[in-house]
Protein backbone atom coordinates (compact mmCIF):
# COMPACT_ATOMS: atom_id res chain seq x y z
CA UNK A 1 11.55 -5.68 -0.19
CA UNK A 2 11.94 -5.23 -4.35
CA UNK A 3 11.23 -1.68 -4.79
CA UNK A 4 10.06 -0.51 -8.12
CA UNK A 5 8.48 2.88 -7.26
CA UNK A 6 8.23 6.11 -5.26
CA UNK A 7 5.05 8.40 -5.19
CA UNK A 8 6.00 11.63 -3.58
CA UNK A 9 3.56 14.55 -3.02
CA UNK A 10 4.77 17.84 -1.61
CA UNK A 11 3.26 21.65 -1.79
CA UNK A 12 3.84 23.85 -4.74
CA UNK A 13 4.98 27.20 -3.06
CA UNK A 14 8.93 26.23 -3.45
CA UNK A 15 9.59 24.07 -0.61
CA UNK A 16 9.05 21.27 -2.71
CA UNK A 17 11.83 18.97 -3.66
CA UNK A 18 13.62 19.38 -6.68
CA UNK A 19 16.33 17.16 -6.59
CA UNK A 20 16.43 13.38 -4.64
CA UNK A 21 19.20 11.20 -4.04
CA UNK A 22 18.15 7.11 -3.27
CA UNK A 23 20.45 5.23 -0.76
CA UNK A 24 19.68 1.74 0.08
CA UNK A 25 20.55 -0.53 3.16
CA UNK A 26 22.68 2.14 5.02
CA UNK A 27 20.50 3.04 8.32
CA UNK A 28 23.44 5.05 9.77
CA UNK A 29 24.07 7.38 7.12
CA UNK A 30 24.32 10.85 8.62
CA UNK A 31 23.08 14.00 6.39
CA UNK A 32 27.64 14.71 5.61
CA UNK A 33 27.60 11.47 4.45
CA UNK A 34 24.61 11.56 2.22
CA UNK A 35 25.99 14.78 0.60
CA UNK A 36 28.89 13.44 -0.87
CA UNK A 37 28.35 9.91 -1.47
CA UNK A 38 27.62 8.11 -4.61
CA UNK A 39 23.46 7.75 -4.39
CA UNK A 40 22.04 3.82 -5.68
CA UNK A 41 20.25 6.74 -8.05
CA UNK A 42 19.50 10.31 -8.29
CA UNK A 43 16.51 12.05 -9.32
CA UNK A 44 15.64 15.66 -10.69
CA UNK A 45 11.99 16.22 -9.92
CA UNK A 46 9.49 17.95 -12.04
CA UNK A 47 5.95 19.72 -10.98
CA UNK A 48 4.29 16.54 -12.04
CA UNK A 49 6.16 14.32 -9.43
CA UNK A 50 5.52 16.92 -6.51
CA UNK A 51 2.25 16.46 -7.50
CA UNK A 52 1.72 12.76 -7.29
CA UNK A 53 0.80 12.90 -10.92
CA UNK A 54 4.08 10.87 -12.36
CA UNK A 55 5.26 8.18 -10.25
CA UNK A 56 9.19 8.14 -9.22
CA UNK A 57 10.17 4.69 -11.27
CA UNK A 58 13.36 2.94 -9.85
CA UNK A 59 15.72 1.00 -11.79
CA UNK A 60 14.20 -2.48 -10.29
CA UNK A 61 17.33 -4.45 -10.52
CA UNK A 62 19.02 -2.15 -7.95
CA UNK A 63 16.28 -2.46 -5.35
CA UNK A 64 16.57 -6.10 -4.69
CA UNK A 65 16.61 -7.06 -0.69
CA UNK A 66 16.13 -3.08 0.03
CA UNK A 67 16.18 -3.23 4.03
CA UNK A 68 16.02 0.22 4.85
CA UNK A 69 15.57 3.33 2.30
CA UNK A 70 17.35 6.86 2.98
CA UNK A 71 16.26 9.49 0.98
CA UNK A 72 18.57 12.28 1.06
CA UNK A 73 16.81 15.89 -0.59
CA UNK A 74 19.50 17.25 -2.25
CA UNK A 75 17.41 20.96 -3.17
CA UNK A 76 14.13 22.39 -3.07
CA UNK A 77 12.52 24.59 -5.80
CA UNK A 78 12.94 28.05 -4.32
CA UNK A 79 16.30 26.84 -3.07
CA UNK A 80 15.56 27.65 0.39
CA UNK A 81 16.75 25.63 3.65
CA UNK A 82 13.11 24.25 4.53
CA UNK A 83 11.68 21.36 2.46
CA UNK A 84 8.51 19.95 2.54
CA UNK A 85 6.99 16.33 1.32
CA UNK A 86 3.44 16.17 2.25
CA UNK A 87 3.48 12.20 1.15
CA UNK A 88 6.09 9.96 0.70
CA UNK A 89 4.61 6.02 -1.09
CA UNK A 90 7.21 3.47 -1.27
CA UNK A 91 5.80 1.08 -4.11
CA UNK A 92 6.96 -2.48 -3.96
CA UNK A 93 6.73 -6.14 -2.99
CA UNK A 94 8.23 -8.33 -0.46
CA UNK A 95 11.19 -10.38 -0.47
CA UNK A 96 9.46 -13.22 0.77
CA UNK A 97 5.81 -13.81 0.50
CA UNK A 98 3.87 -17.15 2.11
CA UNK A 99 2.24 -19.28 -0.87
CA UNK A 100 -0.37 -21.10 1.30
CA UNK A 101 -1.11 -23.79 -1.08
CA UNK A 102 2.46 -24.98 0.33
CA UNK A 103 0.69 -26.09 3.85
CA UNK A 104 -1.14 -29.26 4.40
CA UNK A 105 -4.32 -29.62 6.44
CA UNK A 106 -3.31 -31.60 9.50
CA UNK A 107 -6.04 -33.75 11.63
């Protein structure tokens, strides 16, 4: 996939994220891991992302041939242990999509 966007949607009581980090192609990363490593990008969240009103945009050129997506949340608003994300949208297209003008009738 080419990623370009996230939409994220999450309650507004403090359990909302406040603070994301973005890993790419790294399906084993465990939550020690995520803490300390270097994030593809990092994002401080404002009422109007949590709300779905202001879309998350990615820096395109670093979400080429995304495989997987880890999304590590780094703090919540009321800086509590529980988080909650009511919706998470990945916006994007695929790596490869079929052009069927390329086939030829056969028969």
């Amino acid at each position: 996939m080419k990623l370009r966007a996230l939409e994220l949607r999450a309650p507004g009581d403090g359990t909302g994220p406040r603070r994301l980090k973005i890993f790419t192609n790294s399906p084993h990363m465990g939550l020690d891991e995520a803490e300390s490593a270097k994030p593809v990008e990092a994002f401080e969240l404002g009422p109007e992302h949590r709300n779905g009103s202001k879309l998350l945009d990615l820096y395109f050129v670093k979400y080429q041939n995304v495989r997987s997506l880890q999304v590590f949340v780094e703090s919540n608003e009321g800086g509590d242990e529980l988080t909650r994300v009511s919706k998470l949208t990945v916006l994007g297209t695929p790596e490869h999509t079929t052009n069927m003008s390329d086939f030829k009738k056969s028969g």
